[in-house]
PDB file of N, CA and C in Angstrom:
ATOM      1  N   UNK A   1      87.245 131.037 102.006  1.00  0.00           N
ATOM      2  CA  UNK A   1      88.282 130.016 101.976  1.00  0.00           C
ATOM      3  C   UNK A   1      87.847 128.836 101.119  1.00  0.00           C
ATOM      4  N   UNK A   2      86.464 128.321 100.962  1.00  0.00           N
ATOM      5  CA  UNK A   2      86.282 127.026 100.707  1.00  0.00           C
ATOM      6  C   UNK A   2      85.995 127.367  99.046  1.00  0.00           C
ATOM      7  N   UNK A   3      85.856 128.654  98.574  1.00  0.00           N
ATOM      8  CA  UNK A   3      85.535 129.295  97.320  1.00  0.00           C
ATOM      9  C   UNK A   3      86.970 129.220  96.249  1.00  0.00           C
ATOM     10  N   UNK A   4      88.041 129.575  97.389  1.00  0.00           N
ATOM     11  CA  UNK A   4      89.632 129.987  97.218  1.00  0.00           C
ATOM     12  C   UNK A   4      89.711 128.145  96.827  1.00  0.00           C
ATOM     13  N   UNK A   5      89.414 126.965  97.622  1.00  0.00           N
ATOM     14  CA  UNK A   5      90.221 125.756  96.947  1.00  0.00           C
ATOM     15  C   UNK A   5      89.055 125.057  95.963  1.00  0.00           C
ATOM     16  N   UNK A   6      88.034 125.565  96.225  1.00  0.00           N
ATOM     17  CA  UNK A   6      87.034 124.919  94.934  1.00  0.00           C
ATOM     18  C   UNK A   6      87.751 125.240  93.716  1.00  0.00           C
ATOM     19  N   UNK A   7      87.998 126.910  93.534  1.00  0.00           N
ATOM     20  CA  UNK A   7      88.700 127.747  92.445  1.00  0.00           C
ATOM     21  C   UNK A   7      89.999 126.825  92.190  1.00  0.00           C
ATOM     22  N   UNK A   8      90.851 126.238  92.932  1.00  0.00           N
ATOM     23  CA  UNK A   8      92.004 125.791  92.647  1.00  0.00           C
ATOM     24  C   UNK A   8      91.829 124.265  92.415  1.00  0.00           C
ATOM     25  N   UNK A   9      90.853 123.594  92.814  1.00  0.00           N
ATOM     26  CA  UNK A   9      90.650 122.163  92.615  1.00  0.00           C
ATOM     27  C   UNK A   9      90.149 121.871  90.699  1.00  0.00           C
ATOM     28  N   UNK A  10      89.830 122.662  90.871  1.00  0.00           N
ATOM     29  CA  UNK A  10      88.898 123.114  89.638  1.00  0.00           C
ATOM     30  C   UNK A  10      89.918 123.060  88.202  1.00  0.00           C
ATOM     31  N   UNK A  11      90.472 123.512  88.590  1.00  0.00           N
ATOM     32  CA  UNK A  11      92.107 124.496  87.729  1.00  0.00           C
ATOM     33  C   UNK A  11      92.671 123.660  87.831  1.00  0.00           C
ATOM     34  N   UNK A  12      92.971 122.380  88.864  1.00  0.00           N
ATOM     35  CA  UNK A  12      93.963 121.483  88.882  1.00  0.00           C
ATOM     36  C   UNK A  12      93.133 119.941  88.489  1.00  0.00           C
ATOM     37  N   UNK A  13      91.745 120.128  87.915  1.00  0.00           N
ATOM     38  CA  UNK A  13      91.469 118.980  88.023  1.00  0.00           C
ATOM     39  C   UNK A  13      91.830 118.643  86.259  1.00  0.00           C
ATOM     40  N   UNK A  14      91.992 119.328  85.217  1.00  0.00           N
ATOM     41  CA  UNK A  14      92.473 119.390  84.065  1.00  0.00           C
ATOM     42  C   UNK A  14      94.143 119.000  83.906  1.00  0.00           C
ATOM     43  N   UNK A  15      93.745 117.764  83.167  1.00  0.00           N
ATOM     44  CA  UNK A  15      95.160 117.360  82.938  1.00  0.00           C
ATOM     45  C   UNK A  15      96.651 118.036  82.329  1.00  0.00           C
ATOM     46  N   UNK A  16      96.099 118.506  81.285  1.00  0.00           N
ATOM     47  CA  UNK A  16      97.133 119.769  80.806  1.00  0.00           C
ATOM     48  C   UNK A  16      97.584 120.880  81.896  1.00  0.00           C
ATOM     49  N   UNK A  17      96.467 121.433  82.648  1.00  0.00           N
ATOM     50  CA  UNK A  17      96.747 122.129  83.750  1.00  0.00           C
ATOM     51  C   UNK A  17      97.711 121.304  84.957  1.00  0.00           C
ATOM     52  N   UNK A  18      97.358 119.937  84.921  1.00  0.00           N
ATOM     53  CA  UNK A  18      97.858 119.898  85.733  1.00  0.00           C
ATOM     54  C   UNK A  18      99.464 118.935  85.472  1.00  0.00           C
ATOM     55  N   UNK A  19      99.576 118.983  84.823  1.00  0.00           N
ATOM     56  CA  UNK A  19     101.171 118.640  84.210  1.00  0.00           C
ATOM     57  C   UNK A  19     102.056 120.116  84.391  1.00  0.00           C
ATOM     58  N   UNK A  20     101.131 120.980  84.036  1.00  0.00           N
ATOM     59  CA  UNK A  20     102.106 122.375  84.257  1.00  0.00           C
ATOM     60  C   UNK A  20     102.437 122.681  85.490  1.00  0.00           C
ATOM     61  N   UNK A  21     101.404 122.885  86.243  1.00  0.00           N
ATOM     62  CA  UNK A  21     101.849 122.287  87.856  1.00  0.00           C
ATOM     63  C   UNK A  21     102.987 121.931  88.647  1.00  0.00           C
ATOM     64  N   UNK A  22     103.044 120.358  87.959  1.00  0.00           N
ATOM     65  CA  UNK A  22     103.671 119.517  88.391  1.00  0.00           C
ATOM     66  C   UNK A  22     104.746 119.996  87.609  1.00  0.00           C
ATOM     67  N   UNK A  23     105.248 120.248  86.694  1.00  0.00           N
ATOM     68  CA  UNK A  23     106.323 120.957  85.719  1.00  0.00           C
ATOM     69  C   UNK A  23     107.051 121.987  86.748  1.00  0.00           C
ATOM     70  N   UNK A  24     106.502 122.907  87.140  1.00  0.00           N
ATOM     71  CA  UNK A  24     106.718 124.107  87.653  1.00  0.00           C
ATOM     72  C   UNK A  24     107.231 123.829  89.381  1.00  0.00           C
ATOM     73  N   UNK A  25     106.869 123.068  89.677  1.00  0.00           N
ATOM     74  CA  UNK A  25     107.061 122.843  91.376  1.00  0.00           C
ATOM     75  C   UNK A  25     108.518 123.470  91.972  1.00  0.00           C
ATOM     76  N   UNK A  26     109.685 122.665  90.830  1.00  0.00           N
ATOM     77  CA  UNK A  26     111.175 123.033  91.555  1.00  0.00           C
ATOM     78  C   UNK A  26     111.373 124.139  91.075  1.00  0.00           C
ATOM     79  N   UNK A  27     110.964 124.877  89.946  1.00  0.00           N
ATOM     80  CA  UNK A  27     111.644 126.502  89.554  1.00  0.00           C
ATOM     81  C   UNK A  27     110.699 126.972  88.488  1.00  0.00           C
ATOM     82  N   UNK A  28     110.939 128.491  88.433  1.00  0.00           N
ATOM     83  CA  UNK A  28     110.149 128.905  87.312  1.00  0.00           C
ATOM     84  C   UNK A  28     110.761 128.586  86.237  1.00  0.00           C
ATOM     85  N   UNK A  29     109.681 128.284  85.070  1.00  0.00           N
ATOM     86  CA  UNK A  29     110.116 127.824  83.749  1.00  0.00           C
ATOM     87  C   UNK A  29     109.531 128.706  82.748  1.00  0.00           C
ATOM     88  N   UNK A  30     110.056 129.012  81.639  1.00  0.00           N
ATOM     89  CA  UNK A  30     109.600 129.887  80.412  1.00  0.00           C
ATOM     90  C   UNK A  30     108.246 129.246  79.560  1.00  0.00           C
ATOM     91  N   UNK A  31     107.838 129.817  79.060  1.00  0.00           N
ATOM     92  CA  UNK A  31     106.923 129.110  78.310  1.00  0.00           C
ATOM     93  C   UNK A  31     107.719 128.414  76.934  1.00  0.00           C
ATOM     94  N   UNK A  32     108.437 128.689  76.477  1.00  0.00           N
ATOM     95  CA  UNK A  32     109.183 127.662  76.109  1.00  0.00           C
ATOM     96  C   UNK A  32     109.803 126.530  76.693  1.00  0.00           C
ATOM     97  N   UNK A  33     109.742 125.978  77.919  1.00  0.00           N
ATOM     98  CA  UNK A  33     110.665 125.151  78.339  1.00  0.00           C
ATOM     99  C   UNK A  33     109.095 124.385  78.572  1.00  0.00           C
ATOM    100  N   UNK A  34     108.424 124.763  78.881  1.00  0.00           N
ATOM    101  CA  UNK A  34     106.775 124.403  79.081  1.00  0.00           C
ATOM    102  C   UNK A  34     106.071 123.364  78.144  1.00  0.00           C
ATOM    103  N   UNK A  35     106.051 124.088  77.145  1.00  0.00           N
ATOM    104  CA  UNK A  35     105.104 123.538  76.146  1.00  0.00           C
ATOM    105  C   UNK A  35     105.420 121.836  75.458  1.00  0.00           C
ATOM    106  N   UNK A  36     107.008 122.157  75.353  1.00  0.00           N
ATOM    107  CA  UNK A  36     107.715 120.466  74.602  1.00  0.00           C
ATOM    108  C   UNK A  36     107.266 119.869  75.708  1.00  0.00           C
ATOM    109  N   UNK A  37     107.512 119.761  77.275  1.00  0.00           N
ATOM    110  CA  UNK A  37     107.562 119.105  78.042  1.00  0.00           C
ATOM    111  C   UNK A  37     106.222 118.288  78.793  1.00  0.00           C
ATOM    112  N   UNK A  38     105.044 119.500  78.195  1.00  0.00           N
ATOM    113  CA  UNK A  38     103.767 118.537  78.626  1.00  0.00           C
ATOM    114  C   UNK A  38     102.985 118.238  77.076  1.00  0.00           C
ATOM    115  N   UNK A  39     104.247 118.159  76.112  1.00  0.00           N
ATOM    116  CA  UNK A  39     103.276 117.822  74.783  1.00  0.00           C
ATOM    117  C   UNK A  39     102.231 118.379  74.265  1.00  0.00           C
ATOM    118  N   UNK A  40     102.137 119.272  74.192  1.00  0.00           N
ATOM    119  CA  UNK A  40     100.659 120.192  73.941  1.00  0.00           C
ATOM    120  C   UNK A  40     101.438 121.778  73.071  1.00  0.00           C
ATOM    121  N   UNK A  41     100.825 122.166  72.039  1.00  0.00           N
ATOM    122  CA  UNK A  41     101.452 123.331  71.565  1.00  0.00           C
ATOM    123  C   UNK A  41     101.511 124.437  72.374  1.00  0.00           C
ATOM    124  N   UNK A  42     102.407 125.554  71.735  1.00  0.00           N
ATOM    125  CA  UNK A  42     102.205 127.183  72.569  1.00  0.00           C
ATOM    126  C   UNK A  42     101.147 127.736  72.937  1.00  0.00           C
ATOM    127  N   UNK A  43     100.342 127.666  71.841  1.00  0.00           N
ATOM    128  CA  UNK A  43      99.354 128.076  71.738  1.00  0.00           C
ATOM    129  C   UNK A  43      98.259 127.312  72.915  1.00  0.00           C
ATOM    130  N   UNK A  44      98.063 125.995  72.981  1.00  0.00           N
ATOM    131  CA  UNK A  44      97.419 125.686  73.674  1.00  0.00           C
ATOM    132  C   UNK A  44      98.108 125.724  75.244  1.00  0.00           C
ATOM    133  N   UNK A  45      99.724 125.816  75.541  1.00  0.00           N
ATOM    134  CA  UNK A  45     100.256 125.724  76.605  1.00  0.00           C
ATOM    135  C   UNK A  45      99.604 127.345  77.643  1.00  0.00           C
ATOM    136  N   UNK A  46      99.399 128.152  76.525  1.00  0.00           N
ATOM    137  CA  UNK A  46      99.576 129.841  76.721  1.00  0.00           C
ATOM    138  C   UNK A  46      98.254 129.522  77.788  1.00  0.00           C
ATOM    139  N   UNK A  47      97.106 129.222  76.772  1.00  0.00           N
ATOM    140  CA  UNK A  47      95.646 128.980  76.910  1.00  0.00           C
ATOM    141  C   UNK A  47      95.786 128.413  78.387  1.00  0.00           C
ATOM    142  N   UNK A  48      95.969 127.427  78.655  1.00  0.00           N
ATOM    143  CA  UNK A  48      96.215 127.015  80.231  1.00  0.00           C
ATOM    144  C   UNK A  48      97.194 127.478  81.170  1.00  0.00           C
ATOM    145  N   UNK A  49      98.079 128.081  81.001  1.00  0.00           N
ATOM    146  CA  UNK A  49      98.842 128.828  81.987  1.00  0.00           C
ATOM    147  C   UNK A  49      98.476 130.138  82.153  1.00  0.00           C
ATOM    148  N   UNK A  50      97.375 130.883  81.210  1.00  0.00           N
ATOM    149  CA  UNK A  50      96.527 131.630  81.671  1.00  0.00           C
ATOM    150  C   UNK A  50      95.478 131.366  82.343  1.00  0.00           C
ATOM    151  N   UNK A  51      95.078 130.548  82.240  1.00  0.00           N
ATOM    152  CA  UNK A  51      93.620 130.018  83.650  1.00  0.00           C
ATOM    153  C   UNK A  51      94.492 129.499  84.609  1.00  0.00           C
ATOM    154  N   UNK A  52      95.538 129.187  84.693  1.00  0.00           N
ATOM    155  CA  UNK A  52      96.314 128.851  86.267  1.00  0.00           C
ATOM    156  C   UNK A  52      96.491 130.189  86.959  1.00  0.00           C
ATOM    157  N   UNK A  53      96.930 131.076  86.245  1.00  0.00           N
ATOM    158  CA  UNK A  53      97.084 132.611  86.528  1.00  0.00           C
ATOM    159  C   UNK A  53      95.765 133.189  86.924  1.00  0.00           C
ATOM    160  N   UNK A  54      95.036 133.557  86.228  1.00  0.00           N
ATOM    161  CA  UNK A  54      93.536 133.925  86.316  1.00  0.00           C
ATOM    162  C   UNK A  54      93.086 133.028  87.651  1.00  0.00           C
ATOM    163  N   UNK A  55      93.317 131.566  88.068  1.00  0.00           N
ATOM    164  CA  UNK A  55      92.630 130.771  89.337  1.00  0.00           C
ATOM    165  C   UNK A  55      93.907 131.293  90.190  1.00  0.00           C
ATOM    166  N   UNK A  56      94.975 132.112  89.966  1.00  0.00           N
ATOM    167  CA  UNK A  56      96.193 132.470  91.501  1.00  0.00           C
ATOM    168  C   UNK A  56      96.799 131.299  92.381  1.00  0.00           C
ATOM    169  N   UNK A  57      96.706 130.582  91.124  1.00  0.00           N
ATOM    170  CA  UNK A  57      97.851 129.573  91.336  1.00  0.00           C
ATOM    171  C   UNK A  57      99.000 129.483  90.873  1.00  0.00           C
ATOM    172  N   UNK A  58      99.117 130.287  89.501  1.00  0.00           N
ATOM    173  CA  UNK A  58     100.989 130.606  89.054  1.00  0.00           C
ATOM    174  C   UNK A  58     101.116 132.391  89.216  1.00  0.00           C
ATOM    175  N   UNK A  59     102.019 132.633  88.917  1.00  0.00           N
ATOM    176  CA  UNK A  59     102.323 134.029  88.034  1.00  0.00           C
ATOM    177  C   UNK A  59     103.304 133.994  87.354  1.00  0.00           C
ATOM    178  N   UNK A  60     103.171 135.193  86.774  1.00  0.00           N
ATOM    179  CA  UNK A  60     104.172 135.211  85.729  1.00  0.00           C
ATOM    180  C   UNK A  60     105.222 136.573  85.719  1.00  0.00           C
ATOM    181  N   UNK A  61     106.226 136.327  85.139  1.00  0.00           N
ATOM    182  CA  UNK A  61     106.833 137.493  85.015  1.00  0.00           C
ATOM    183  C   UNK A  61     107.400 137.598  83.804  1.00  0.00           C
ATOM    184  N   UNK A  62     107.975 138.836  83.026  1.00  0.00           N
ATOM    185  CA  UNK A  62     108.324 138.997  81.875  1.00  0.00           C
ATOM    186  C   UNK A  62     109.934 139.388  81.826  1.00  0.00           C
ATOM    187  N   UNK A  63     110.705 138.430  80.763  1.00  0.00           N
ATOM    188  CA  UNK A  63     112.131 139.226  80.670  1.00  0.00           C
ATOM    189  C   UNK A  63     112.490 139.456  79.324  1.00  0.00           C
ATOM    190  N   UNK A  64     112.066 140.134  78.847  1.00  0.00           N
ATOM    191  CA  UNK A  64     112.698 140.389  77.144  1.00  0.00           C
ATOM    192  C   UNK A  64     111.148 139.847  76.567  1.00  0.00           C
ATOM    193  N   UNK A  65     111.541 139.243  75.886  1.00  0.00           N
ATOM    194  CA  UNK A  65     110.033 138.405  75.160  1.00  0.00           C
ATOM    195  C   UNK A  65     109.684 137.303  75.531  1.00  0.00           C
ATOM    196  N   UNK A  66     110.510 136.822  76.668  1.00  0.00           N
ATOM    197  CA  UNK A  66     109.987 135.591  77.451  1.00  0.00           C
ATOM    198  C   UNK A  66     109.549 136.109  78.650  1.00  0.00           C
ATOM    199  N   UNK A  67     108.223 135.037  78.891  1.00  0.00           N
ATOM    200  CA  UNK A  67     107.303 135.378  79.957  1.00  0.00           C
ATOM    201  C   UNK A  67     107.413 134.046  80.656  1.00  0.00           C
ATOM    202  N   UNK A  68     107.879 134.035  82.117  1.00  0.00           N
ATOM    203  CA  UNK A  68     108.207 132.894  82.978  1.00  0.00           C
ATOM    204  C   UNK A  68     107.504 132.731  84.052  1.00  0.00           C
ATOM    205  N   UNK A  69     107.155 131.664  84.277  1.00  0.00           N
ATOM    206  CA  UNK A  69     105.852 131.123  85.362  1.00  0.00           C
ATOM    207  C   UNK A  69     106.232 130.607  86.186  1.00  0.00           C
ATOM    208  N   UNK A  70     106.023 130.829  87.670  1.00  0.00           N
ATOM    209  CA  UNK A  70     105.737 129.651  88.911  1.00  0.00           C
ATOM    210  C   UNK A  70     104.924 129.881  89.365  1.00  0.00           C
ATOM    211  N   UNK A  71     105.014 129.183  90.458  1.00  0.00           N
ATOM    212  CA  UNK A  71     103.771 128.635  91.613  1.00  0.00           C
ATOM    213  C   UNK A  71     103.489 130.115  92.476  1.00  0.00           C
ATOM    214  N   UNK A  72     102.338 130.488  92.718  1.00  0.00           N
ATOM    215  CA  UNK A  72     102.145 131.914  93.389  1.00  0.00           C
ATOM    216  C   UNK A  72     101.437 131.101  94.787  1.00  0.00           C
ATOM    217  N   UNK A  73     100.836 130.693  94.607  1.00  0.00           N
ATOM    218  CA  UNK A  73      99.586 130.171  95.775  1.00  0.00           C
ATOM    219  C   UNK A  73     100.610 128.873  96.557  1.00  0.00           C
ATOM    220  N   UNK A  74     101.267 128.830  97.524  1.00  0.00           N
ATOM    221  CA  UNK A  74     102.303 127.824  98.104  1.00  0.00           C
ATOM    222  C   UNK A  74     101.517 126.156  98.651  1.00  0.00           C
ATOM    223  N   UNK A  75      99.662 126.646  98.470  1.00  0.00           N
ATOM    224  CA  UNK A  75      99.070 125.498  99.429  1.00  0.00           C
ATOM    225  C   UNK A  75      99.046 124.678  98.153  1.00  0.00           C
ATOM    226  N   UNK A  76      99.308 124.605  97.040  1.00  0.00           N
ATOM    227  CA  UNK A  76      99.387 123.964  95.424  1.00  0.00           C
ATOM    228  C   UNK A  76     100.398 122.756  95.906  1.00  0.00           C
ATOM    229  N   UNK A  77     102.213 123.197  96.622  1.00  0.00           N
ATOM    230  CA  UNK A  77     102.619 122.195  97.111  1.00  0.00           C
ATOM    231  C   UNK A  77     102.458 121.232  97.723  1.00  0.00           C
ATOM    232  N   UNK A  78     101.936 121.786  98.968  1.00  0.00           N
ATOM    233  CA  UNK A  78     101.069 120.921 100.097  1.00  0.00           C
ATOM    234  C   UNK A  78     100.017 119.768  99.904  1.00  0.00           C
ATOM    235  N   UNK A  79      99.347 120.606  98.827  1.00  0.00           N
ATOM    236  CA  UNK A  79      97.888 119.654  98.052  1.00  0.00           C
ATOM    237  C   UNK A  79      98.733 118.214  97.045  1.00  0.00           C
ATOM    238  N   UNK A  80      99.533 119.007  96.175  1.00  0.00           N
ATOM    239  CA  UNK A  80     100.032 117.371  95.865  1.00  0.00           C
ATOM    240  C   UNK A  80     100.581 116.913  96.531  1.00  0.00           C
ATOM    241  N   UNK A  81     101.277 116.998  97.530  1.00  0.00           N
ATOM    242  CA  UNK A  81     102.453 116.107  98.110  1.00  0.00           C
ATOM    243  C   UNK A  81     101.838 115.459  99.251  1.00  0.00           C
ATOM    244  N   UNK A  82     100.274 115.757  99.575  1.00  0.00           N
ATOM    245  CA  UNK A  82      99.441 115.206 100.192  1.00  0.00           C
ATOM    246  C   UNK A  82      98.652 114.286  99.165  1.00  0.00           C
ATOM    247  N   UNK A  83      98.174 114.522  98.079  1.00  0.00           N
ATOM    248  CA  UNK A  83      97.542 113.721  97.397  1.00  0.00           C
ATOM    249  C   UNK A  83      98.604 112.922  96.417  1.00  0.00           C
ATOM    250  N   UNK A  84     100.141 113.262  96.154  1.00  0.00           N
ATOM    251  CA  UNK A  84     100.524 111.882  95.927  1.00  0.00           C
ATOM    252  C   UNK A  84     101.049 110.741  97.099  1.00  0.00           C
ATOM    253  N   UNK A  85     101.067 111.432  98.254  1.00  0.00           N
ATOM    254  CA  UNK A  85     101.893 110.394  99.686  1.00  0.00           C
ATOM    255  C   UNK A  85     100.855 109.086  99.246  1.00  0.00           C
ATOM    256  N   UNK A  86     101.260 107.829  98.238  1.00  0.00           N
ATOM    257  CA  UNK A  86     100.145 106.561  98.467  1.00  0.00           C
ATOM    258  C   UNK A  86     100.441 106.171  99.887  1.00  0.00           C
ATOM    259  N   UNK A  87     100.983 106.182 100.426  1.00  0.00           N
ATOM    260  CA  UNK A  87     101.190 105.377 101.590  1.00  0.00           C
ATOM    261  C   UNK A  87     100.293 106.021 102.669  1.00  0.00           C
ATOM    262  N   UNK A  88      99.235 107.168 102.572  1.00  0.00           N
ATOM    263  CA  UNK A  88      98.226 107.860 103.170  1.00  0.00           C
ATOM    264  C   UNK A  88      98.784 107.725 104.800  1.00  0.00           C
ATOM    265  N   UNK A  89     100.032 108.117 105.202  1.00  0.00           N
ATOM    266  CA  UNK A  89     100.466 108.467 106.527  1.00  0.00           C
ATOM    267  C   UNK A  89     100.892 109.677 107.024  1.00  0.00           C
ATOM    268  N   UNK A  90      99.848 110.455 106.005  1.00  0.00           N
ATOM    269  CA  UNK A  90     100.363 112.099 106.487  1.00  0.00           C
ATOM    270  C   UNK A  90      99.186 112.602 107.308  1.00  0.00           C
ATOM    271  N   UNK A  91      98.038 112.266 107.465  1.00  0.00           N
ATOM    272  CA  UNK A  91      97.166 112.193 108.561  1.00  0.00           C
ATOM    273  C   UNK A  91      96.980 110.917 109.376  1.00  0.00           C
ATOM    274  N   UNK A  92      96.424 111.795 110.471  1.00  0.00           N
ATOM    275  CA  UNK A  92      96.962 110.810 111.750  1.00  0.00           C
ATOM    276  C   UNK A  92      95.790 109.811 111.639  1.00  0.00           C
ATOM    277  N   UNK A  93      95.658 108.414 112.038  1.00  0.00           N
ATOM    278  CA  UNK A  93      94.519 108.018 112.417  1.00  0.00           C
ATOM    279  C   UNK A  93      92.914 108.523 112.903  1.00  0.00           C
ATOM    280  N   UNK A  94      93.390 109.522 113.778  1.00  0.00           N
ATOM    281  CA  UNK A  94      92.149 109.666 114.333  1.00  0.00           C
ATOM    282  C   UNK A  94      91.271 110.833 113.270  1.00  0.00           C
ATOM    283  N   UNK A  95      91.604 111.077 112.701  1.00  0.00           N
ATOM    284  CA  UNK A  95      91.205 112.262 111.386  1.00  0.00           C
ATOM    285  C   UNK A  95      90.637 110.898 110.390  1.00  0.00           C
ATOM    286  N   UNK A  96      90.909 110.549 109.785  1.00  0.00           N
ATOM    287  CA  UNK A  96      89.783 109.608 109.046  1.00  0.00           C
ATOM    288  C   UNK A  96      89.219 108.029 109.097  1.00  0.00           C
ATOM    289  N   UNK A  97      89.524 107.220 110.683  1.00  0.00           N
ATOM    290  CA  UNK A  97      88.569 106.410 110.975  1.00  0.00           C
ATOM    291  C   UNK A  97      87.918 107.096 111.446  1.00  0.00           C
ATOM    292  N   UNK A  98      86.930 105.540 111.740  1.00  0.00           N
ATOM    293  CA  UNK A  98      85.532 105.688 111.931  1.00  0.00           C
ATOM    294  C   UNK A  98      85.219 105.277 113.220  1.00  0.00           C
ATOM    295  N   UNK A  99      84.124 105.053 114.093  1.00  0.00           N
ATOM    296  CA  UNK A  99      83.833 104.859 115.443  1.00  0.00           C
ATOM    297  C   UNK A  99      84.463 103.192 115.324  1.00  0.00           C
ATOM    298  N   UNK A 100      84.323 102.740 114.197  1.00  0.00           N
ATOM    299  CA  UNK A 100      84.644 100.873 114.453  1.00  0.00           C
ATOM    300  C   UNK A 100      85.943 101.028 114.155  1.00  0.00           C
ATOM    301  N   UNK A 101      86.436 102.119 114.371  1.00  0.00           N
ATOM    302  CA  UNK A 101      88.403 101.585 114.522  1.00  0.00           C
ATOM    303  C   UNK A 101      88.767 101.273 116.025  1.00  0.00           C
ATOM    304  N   UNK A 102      89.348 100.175 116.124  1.00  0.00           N
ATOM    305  CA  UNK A 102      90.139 100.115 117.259  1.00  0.00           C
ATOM    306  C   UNK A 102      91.670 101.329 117.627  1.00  0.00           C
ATOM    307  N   UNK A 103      91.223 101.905 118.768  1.00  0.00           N
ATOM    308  CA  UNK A 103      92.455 102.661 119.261  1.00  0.00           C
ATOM    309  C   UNK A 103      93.287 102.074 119.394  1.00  0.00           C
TER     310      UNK A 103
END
């Protein structure tokens, strides 16, 4: 398990990787709809949406000569929408104070 989110922390700690990500969350998108949108060419878009694939965090599927990507691994949601909440009220208190918190 702790091998499975190293592998995915890893994959998501790259910015290009992780715009695609965040790209991909509401629906699968083509690799054309991909590449304009996180600024980076085909060529380099391909290059990273194959190591998202390869770490089993997207997949892909093929329709004609377009090859279309989403999210395969579902804890990818969970992880951002935990690491963007700023307002850090998605864990409870007692999970990250410390003995000098008042109950």
């Amino acid at each position: 398990m702790a091998d499975e989110t190293l592998k995915i922390m890893k994959a998501l700690s790259n910015d290009t990787r992780l715009r695609i990500v965040r790209f991909l969350l509401k629906k699968e998108k083509c690799v054309c709809e991909i590449f304009p949108h996180i600024k980076r060419t085909q060529s380099t878009t391909s290059i990273q949406l194959g190591k998202l694939e390869k770490s089993g965090i997207l997949k892909s599927r093929r329709e004609g000569k377009k090859i279309f990507y989403s999210i395969r691994d579902l804890r990818v949601y969970d992880m951002l929408e935990f690491l963007d909440n700023k307002k850090g009220k998605i864990l409870k208190k007692e999970y990250y104070c410390t003995d000098t918190c008042k109950k």
